[in-house]
C-alpha atoms as a PDB file:
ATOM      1  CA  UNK A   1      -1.675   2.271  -5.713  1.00  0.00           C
ATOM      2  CA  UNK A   2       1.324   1.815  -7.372  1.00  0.00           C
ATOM      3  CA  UNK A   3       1.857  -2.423  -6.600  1.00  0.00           C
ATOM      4  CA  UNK A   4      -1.793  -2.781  -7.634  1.00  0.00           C
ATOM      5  CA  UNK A   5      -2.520  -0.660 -10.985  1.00  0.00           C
ATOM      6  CA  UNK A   6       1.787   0.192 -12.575  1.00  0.00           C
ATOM      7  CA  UNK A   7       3.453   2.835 -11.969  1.00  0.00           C
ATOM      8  CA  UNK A   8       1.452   4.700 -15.025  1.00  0.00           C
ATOM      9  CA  UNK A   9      -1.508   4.394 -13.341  1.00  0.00           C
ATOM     10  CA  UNK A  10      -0.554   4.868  -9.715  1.00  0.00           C
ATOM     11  CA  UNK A  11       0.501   8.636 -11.403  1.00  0.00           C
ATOM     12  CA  UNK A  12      -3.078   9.235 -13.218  1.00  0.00           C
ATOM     13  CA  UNK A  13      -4.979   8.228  -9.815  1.00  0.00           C
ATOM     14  CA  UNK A  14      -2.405  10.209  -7.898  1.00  0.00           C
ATOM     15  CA  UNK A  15      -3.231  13.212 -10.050  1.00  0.00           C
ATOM     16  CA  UNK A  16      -6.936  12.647  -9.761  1.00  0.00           C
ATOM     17  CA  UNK A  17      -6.545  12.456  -6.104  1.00  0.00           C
ATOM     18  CA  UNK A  18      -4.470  15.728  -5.869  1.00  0.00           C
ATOM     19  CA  UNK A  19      -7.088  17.479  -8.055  1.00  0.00           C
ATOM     20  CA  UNK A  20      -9.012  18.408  -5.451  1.00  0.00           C
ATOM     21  CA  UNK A  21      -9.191  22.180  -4.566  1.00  0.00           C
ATOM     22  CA  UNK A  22      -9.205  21.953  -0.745  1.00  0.00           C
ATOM     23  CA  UNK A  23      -5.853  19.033  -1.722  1.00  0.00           C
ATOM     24  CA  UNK A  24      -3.442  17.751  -0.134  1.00  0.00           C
ATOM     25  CA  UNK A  25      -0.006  20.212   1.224  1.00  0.00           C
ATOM     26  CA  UNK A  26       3.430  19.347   0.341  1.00  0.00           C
ATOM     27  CA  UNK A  27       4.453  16.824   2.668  1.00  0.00           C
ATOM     28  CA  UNK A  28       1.643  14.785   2.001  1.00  0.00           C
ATOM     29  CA  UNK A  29       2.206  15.023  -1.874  1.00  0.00           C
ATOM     30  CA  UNK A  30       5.995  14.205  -1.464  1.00  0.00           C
ATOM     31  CA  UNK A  31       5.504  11.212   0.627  1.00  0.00           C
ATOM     32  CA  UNK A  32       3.166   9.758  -1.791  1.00  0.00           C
ATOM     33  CA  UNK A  33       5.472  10.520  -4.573  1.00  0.00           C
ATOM     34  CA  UNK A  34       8.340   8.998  -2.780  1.00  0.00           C
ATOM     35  CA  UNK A  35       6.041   5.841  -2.061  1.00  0.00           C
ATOM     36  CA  UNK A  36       4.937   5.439  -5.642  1.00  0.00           C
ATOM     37  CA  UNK A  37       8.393   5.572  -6.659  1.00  0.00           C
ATOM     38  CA  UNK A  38       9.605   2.688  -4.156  1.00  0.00           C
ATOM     39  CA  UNK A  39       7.010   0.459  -4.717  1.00  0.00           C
ATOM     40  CA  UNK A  40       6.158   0.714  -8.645  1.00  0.00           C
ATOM     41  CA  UNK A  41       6.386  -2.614 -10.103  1.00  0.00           C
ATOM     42  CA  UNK A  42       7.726  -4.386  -7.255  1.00  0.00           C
ATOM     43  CA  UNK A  43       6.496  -7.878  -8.353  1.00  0.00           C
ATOM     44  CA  UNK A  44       8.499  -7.683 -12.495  1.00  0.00           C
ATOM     45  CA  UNK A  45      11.183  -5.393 -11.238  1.00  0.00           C
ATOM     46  CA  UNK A  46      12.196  -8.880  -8.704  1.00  0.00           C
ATOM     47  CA  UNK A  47      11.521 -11.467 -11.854  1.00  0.00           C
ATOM     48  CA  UNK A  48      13.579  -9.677 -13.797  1.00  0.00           C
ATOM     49  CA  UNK A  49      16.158  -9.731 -10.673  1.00  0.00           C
ATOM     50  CA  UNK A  50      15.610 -12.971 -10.353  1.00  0.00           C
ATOM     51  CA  UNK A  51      16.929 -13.804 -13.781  1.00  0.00           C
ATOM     52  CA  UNK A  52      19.943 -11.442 -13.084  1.00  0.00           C
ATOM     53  CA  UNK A  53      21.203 -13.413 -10.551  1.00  0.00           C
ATOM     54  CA  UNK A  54      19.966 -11.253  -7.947  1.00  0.00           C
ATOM     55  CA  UNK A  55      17.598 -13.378  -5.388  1.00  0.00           C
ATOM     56  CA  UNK A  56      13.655 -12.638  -5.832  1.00  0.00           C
ATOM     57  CA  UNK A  57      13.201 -12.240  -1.928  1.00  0.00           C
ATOM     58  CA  UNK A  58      16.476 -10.125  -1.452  1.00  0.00           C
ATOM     59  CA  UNK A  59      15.359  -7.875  -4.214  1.00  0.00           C
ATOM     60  CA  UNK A  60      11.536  -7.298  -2.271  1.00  0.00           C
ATOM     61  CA  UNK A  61      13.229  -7.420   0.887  1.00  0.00           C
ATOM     62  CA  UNK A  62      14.966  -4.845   0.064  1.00  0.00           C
ATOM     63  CA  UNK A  63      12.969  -2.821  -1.531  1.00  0.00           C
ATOM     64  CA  UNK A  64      10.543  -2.987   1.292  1.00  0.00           C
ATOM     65  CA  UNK A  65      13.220  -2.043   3.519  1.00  0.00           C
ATOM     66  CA  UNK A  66      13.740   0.842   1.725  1.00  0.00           C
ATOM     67  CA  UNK A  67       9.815   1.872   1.483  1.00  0.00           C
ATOM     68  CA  UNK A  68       9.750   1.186   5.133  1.00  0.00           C
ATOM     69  CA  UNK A  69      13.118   3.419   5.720  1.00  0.00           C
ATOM     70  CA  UNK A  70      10.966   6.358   3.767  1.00  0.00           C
ATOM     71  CA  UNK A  71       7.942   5.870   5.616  1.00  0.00           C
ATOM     72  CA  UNK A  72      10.039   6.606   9.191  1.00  0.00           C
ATOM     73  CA  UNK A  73      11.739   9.121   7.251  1.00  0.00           C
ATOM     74  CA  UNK A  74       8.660  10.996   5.902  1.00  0.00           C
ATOM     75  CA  UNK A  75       6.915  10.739   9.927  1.00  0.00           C
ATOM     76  CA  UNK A  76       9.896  12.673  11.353  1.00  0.00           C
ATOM     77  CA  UNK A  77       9.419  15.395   8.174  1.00  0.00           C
ATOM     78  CA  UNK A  78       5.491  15.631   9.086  1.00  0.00           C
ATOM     79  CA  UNK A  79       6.309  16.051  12.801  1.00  0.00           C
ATOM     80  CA  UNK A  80       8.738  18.824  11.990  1.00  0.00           C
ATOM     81  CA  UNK A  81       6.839  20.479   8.942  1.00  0.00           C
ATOM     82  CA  UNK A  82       3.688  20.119  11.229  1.00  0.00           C
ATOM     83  CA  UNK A  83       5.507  21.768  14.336  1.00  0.00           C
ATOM     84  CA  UNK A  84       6.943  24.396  12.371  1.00  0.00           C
ATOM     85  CA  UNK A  85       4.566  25.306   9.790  1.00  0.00           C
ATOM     86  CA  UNK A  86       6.758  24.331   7.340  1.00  0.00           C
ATOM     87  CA  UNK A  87       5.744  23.133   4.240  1.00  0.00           C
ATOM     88  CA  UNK A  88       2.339  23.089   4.930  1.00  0.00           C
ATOM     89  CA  UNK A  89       0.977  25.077   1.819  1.00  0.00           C
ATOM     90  CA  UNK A  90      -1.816  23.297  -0.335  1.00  0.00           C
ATOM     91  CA  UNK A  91      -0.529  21.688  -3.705  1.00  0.00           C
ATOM     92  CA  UNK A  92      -3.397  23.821  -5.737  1.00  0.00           C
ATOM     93  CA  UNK A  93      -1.654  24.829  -8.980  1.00  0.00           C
ATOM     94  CA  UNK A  94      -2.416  21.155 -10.319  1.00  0.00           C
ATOM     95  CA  UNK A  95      -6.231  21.982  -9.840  1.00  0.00           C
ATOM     96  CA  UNK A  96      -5.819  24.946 -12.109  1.00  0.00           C
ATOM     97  CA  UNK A  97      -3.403  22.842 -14.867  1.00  0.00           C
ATOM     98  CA  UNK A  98      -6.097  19.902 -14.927  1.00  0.00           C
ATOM     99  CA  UNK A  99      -9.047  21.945 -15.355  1.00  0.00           C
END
């Protein structure tokens, strides 16, 4: 969402994704959020590197190590949250706020 459309509109389709009543719970929306936030304009963020003096591929390397660091991070959190019924209420106030 977020390498494809900018981080602007990686947030309006997330919120029109969350705006479903049945949604999505809080580990779900949290992962996403912490995806969108690694990967928003990955391709200008590394130009602009680039001209910094920082290398283009160390600056996607590392920010796909990072988004790939969050995504084992996040699995481990749904195990747990799934196991232990934590964090596992729907994200429904949004529906009410976008209405």
């Amino acid at each position: 969402m977020g390498l494809l459309s900018g981080g602007y509109g990686a947030v309006v389709t997330f919120f029109y994704a969350i705006s479903d009543p049945s949604g999505y719970t809080v580990v779900e929306v949290s992962t996403l959020s912490a995806l969108i936030l690694m990967a928003h304009a990955l391709p200008i963020e590394s130009k602009i590197s680039k001209l910094l003096g920082v290398g283009f591929f160390k600056t996607i390397f590392f920010r796909l190590f990072s988004t790939i660091l969050i995504i084992r991070i996040s699995f481990f959190i749904h195990i747990y949250a799934k196991a232990s019924k934590l964090l596992s209420e729907v994200v429904g106030a949004l529906y009410y706020l976008l209405k």
